[in-house]
Protein backbone atom coordinates (compact mmCIF):
# COMPACT_ATOMS: atom_id res chain seq x y z
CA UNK A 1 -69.70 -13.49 -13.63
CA UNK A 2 -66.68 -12.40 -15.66
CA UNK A 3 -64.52 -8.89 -15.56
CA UNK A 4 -64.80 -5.77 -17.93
CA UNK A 5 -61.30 -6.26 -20.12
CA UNK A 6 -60.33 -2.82 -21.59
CA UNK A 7 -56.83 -3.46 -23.97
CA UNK A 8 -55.53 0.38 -24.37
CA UNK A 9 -52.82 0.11 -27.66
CA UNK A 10 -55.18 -2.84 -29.45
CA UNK A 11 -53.33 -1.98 -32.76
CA UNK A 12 -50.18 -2.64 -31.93
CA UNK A 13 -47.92 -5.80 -31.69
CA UNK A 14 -48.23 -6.50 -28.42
CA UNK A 15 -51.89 -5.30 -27.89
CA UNK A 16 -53.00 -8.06 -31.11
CA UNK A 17 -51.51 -10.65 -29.18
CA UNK A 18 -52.71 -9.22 -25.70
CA UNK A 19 -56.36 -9.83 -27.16
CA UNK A 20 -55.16 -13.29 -28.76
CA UNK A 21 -53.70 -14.80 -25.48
CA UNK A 22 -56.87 -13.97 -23.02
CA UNK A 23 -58.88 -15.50 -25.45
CA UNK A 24 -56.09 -18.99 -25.88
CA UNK A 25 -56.63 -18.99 -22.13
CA UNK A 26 -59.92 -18.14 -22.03
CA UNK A 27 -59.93 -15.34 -19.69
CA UNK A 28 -63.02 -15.17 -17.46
CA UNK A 29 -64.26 -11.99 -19.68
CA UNK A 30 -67.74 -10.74 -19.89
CA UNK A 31 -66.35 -7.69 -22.36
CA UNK A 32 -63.52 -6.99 -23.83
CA UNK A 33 -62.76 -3.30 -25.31
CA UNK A 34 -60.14 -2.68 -27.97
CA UNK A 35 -58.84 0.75 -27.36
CA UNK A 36 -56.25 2.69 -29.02
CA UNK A 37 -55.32 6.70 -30.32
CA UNK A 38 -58.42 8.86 -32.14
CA UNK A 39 -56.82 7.88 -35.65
CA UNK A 40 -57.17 4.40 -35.06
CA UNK A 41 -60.82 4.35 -33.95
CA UNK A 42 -63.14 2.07 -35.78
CA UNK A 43 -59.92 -0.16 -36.77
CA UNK A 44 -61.54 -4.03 -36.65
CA UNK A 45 -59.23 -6.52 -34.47
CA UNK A 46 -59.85 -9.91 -34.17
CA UNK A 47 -59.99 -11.41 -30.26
CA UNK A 48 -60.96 -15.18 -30.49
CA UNK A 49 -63.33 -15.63 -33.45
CA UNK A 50 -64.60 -12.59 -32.76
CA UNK A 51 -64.08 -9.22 -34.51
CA UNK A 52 -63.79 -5.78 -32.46
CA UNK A 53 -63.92 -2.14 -33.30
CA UNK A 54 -61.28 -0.05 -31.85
CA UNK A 55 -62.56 2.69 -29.55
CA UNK A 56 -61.06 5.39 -29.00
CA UNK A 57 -59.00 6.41 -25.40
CA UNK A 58 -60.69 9.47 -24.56
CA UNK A 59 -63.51 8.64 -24.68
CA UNK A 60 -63.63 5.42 -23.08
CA UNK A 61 -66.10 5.12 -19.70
CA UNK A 62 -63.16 2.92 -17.14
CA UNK A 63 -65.23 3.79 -13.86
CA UNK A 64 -67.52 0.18 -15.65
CA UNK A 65 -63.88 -1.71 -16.51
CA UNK A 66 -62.23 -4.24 -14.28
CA UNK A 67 -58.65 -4.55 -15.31
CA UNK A 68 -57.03 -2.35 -18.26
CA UNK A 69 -54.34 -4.07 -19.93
CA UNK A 70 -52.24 -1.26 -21.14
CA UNK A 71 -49.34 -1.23 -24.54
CA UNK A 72 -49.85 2.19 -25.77
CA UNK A 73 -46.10 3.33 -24.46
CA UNK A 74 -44.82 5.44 -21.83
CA UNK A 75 -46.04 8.91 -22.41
CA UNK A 76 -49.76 7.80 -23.21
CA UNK A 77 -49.28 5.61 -19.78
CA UNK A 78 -47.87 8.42 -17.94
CA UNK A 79 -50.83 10.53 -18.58
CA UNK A 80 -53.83 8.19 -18.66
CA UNK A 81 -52.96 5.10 -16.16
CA UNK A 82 -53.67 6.88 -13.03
CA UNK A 83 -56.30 8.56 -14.19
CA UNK A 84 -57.98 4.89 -15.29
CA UNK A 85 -56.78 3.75 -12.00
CA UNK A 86 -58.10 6.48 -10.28
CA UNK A 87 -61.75 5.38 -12.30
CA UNK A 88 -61.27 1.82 -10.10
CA UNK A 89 -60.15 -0.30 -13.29
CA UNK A 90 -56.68 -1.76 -12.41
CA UNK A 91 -54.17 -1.14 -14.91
CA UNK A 92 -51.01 -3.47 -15.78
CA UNK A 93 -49.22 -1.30 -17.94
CA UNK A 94 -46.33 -2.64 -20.23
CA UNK A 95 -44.40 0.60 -20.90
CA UNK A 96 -41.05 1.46 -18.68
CA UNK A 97 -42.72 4.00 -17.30
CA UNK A 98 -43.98 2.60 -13.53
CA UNK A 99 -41.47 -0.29 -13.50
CA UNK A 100 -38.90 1.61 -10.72
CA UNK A 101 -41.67 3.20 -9.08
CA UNK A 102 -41.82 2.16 -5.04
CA UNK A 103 -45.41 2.03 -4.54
CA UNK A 104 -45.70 0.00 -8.19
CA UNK A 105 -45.59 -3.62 -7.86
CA UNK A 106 -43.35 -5.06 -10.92
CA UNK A 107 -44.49 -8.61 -11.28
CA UNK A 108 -42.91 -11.81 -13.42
CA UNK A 109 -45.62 -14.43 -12.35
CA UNK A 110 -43.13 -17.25 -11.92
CA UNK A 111 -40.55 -15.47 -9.84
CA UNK A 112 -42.40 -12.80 -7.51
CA UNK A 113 -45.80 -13.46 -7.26
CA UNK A 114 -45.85 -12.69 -3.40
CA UNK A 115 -45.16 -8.51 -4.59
CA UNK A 116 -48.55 -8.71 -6.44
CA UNK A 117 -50.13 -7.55 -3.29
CA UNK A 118 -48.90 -4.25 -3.43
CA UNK A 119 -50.72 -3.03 -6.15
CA UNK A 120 -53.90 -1.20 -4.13
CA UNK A 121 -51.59 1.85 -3.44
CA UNK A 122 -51.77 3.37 -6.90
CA UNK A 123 -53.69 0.65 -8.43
CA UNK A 124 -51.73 -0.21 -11.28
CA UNK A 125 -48.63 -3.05 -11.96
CA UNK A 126 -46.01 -2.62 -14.34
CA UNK A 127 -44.91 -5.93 -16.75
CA UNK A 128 -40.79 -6.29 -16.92
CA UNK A 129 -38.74 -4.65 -20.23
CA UNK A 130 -38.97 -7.56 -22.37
CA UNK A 131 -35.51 -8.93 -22.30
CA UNK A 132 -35.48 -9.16 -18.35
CA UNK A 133 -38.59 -11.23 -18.24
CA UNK A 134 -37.10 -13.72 -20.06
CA UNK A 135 -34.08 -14.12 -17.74
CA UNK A 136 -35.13 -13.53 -14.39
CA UNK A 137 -37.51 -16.85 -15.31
CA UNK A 138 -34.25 -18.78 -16.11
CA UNK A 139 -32.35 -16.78 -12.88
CA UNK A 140 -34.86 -17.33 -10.20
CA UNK A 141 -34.85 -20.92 -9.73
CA UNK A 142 -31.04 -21.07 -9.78
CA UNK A 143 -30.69 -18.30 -7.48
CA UNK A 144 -32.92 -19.94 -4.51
CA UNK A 145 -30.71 -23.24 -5.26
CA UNK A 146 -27.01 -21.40 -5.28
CA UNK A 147 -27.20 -17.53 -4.32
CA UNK A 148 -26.08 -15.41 -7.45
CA UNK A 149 -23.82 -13.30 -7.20
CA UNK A 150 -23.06 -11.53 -10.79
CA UNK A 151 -24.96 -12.02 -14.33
CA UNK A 152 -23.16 -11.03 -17.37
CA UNK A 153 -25.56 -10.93 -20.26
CA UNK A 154 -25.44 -10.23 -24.03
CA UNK A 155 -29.04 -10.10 -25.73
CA UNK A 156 -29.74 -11.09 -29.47
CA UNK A 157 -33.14 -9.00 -29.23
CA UNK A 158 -35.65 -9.71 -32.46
CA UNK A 159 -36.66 -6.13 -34.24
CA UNK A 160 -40.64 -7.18 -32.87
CA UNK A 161 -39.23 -5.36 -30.28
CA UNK A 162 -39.02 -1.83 -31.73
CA UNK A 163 -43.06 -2.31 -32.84
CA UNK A 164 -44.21 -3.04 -36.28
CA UNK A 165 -41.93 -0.30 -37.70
CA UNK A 166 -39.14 -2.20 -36.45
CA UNK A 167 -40.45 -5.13 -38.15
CA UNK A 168 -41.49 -3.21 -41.41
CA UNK A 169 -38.13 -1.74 -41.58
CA UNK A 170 -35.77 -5.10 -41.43
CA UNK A 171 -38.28 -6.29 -44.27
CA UNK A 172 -38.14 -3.56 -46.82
CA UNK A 173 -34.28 -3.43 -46.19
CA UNK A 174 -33.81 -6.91 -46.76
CA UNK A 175 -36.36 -6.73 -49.85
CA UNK A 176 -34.04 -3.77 -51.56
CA UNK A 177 -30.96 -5.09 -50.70
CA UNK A 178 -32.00 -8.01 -52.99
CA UNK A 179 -33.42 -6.09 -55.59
CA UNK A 180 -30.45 -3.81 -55.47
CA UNK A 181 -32.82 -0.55 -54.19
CA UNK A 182 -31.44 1.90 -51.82
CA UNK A 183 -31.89 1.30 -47.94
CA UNK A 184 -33.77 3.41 -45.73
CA UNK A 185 -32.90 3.78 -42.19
CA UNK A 186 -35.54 5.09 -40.11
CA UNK A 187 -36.51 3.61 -36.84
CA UNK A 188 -32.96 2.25 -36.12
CA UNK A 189 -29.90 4.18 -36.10
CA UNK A 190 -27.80 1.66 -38.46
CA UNK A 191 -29.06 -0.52 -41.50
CA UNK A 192 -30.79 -3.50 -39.59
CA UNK A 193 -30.78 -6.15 -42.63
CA UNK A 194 -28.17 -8.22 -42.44
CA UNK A 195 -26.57 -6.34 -39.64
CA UNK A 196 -26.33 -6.10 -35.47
CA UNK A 197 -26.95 -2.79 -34.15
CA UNK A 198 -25.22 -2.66 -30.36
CA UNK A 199 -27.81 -0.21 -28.94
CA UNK A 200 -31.14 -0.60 -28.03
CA UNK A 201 -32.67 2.99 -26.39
CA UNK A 202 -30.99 6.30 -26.01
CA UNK A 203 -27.33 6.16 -24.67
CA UNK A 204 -26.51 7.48 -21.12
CA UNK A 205 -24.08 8.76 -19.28
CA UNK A 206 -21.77 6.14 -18.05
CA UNK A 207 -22.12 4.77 -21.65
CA UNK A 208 -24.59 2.21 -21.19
CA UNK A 209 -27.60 2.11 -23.28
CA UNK A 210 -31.01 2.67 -21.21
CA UNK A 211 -31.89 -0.93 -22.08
CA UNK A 212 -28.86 -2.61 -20.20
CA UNK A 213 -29.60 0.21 -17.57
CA UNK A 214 -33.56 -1.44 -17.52
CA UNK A 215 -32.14 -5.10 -17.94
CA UNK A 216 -29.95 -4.58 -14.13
CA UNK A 217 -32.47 -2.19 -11.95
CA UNK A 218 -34.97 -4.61 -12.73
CA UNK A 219 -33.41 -7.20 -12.10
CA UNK A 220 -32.29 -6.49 -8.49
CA UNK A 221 -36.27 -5.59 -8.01
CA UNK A 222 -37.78 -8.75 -9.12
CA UNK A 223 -35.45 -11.30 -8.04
CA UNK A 224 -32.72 -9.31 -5.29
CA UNK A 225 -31.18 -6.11 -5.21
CA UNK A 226 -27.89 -7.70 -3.89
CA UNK A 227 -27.14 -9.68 -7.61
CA UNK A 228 -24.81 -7.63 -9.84
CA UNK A 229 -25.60 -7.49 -13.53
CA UNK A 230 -23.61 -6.10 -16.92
CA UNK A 231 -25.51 -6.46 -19.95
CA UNK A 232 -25.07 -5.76 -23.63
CA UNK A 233 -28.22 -5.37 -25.94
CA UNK A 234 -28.08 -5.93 -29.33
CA UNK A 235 -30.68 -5.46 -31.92
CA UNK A 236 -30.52 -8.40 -34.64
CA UNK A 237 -32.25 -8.96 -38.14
CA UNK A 238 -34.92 -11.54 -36.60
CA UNK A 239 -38.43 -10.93 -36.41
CA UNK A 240 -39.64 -12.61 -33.49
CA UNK A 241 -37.99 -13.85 -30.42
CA UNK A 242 -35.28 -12.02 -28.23
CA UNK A 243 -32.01 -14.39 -27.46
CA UNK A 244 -29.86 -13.99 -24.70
CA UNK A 245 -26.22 -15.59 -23.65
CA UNK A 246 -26.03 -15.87 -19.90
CA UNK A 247 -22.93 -15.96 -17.63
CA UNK A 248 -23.77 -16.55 -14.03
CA UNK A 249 -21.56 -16.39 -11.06
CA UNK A 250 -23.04 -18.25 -7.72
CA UNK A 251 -22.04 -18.01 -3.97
CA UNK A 252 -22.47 -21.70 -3.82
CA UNK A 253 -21.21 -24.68 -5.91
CA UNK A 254 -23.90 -25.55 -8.55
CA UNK A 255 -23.32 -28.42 -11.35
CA UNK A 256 -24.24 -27.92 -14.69
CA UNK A 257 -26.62 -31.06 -14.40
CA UNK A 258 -27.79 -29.64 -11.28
CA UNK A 259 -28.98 -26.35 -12.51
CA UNK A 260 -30.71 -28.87 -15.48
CA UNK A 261 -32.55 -30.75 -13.43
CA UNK A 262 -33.77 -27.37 -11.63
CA UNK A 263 -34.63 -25.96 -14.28
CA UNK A 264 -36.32 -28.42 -15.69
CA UNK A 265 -39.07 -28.32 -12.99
CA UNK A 266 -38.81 -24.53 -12.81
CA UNK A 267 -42.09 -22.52 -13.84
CA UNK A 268 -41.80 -21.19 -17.39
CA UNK A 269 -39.02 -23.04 -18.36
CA UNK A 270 -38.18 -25.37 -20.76
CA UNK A 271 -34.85 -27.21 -20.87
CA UNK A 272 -34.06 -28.56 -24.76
CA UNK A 273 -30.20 -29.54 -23.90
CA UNK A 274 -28.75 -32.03 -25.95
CA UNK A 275 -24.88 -32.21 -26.62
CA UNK A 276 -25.41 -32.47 -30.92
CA UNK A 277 -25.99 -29.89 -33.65
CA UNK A 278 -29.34 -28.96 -33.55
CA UNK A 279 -30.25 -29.72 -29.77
CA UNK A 280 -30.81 -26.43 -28.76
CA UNK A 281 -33.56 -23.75 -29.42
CA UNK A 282 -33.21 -20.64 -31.96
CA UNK A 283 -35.02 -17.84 -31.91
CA UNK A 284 -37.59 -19.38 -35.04
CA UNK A 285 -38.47 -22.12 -32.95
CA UNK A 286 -39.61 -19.97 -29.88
CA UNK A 287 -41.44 -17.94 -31.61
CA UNK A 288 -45.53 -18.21 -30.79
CA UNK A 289 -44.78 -20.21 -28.02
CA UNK A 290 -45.28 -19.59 -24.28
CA UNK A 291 -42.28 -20.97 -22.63
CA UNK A 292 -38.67 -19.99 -22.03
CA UNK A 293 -36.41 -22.30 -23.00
CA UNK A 294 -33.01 -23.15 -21.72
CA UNK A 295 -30.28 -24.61 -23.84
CA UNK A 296 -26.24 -24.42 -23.92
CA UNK A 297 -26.02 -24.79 -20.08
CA UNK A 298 -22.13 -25.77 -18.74
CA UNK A 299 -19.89 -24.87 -15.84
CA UNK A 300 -17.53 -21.90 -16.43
CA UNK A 301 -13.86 -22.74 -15.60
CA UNK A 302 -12.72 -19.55 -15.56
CA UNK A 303 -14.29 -18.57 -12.25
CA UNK A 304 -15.38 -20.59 -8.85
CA UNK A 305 -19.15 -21.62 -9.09
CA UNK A 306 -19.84 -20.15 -12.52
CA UNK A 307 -22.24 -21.30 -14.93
CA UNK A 308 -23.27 -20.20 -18.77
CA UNK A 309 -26.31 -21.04 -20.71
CA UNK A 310 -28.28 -19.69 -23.81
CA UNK A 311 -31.50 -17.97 -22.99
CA UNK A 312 -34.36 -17.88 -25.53
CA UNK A 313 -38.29 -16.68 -25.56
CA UNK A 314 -41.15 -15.32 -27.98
CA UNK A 315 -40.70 -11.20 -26.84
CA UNK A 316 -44.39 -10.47 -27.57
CA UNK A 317 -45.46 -13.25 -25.74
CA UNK A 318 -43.42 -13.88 -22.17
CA UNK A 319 -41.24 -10.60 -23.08
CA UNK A 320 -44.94 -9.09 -22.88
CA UNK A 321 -48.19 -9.69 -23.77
CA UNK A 322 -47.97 -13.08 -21.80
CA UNK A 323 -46.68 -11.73 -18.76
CA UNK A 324 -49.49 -9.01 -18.76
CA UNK A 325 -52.27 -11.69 -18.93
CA UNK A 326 -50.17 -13.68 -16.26
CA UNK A 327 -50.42 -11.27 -14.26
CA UNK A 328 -54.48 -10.26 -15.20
CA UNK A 329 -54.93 -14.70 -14.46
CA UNK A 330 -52.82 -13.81 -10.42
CA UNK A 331 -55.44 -11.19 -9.76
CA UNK A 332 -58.33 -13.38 -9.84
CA UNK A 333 -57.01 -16.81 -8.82
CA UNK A 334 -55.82 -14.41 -5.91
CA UNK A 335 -59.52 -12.80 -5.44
CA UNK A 336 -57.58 -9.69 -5.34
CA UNK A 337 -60.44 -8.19 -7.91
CA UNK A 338 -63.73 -8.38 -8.04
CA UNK A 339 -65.73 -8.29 -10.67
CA UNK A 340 -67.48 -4.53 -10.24
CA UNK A 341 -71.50 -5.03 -11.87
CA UNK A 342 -71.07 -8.64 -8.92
CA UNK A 343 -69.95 -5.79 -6.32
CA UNK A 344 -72.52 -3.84 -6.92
């Protein structure tokens, strides 16, 4: 018997995929419920070859759901996950809003798996800020080999990132500048076509942006709260697929061709590392695909043990939906859920 699948923010980027990648993986679903806000009810998305009707979230029955796979954003998760939980449906909720609390289990599949058991206090699990799942794949492995010590980071992060008005807005800007129209700027604070915008959330007070301030507290709680991390994010004219140049300092010597072969049998990763133009992945390539791949990797002269390497990944799909079906797949294989019409 298969679980009751509620997706809560069906519309949206990540929710479309969400519904795409437990059907690629063929989920062990006996329903699956597209949910989203009042104005969107009765929207058809597709999941598999099969077309849903988007139901509305208040008036959605989770006491007969399993696992609610939520994207909706952090105030509708703030109000409505622990009341679903509270109902007996798990949630794993993708918005920053659980990620830094105690009792809420932040999982990465590949690097903490073990902290998945910790989800029966409030019944919910938060999924990573897009941009650390990415690298705390690519950090784990290296930090059980050498012990890291500091991470400086600099993100190329795709406008998928800001939703589909992030991605509408890069397109219409790059169709007027072409036809010579006037540019709108509305969801980002700067023209995004042909530009880099260095700030990705609301500014705070030290000067950091809130998502370099995500990128380091959530670091230190998935992988260890002893590894220092600086980060720059940066919002680029791509659609899909959030970059990322790594600088790594260790505690222990670590060769570049060490940390290769490492990573190369490392969960989730995918070394493409040649030495020639071309032998490296761009953001294009890794977009739709599952993996995060690993290119540019050398030894850093200018400090003891220090390594750099270039960091790439689809953001709706590890940065997100992925993860939060990752996660769904741990629950079962873990029988930490059981399906609730077998229970009864």
């Amino acid at each position: 018997m298969g679980y009751a699948i509620a997706v809560v923010g069906a519309t949206g980027n990540v929710g479309r995929e969400i519904l795409d990648i437990l059907s690629e993986r063929g989920f062990p679903a006996d329903s699956v419920l597209a949910v989203a806000s009042r104005r969107s009810k009765g929207t058809e998305v597709s999941y598999g070859d099969r077309t849903l009707k988007v139901e509305a979230l208040e008036f959605v029955d989770f006491s007969t759901i399993d696992l609610c796979l939520m994207s909706a954003g952090g105030e509708i998760s703030k109000e409505w996950a622990p009341k679903i939980a509270k109902a007996g449906a798990v949630v794993i909720d993708n918005s920053s809003c659980w990620r830094n609390d105690p009792d809420v289990p932040l999982i990465v599949p590949e690097v903490n798996a073990d902290a998945i058991e910790g989800f029966a206090k409030k019944n919910i699990i938060a999924n990573p800020n897009c941009s650390t799942a990415q690298l705390v794949v690519a950090l784990k492995p290296l930090h059980d080999a050498a012990t890291i010590k500091r991470v400086v980071v600099a993100t190329y992060q795709s406008v998928s990132g800001a939703g589909k008005e992030g991605m509408d807005e890069l397109f219409t800007q790059t169709r007027a500048v072409f036809v010579s129209d006037p540019l709108e700027t509305q969801k980002f604070p700067k023209r995004i076509a042909f530009n880099l915008i260095p700030q990705i959330d609301v500014f705070m007070e030290d000067g950091s942006t809130k998502e370099e301030w995500k990128m380091v507290v959530e670091t230190k709680k998935i992988v260890d709260p002893s590894i220092k991390l600086t980060a720059t994010c940066v919002r680029v004219p791509v659609f899909i697929s959030h970059s990322e140049a790594v600088n790594i300092e260790f505690e222990n010597p670590i060769s570049a061709d060490e940390a290769r072969d490492i990573l190369r049998e490392a969960p989730g990763c995918l070394v493409v590392d040649k030495h020639e133009p071309g032998g490296y992945v761009t953001p294009y390539e890794a977009a739709g695909e599952d993996a995060t791949y690993i290119s540019r990797i050398r030894e850093d002269m200018t400090v003891d043990n220090g390594l750099s390497m270039w960091v790439v990944s689809d953001n709706l799909r590890k940065g997100a939906a992925l993860n939060t079906v990752q996660i769904a797949e741990l629950l079962v294989n873990r029988k930490l859920i059981t399906p609730r019409q077998k229970a009864a």
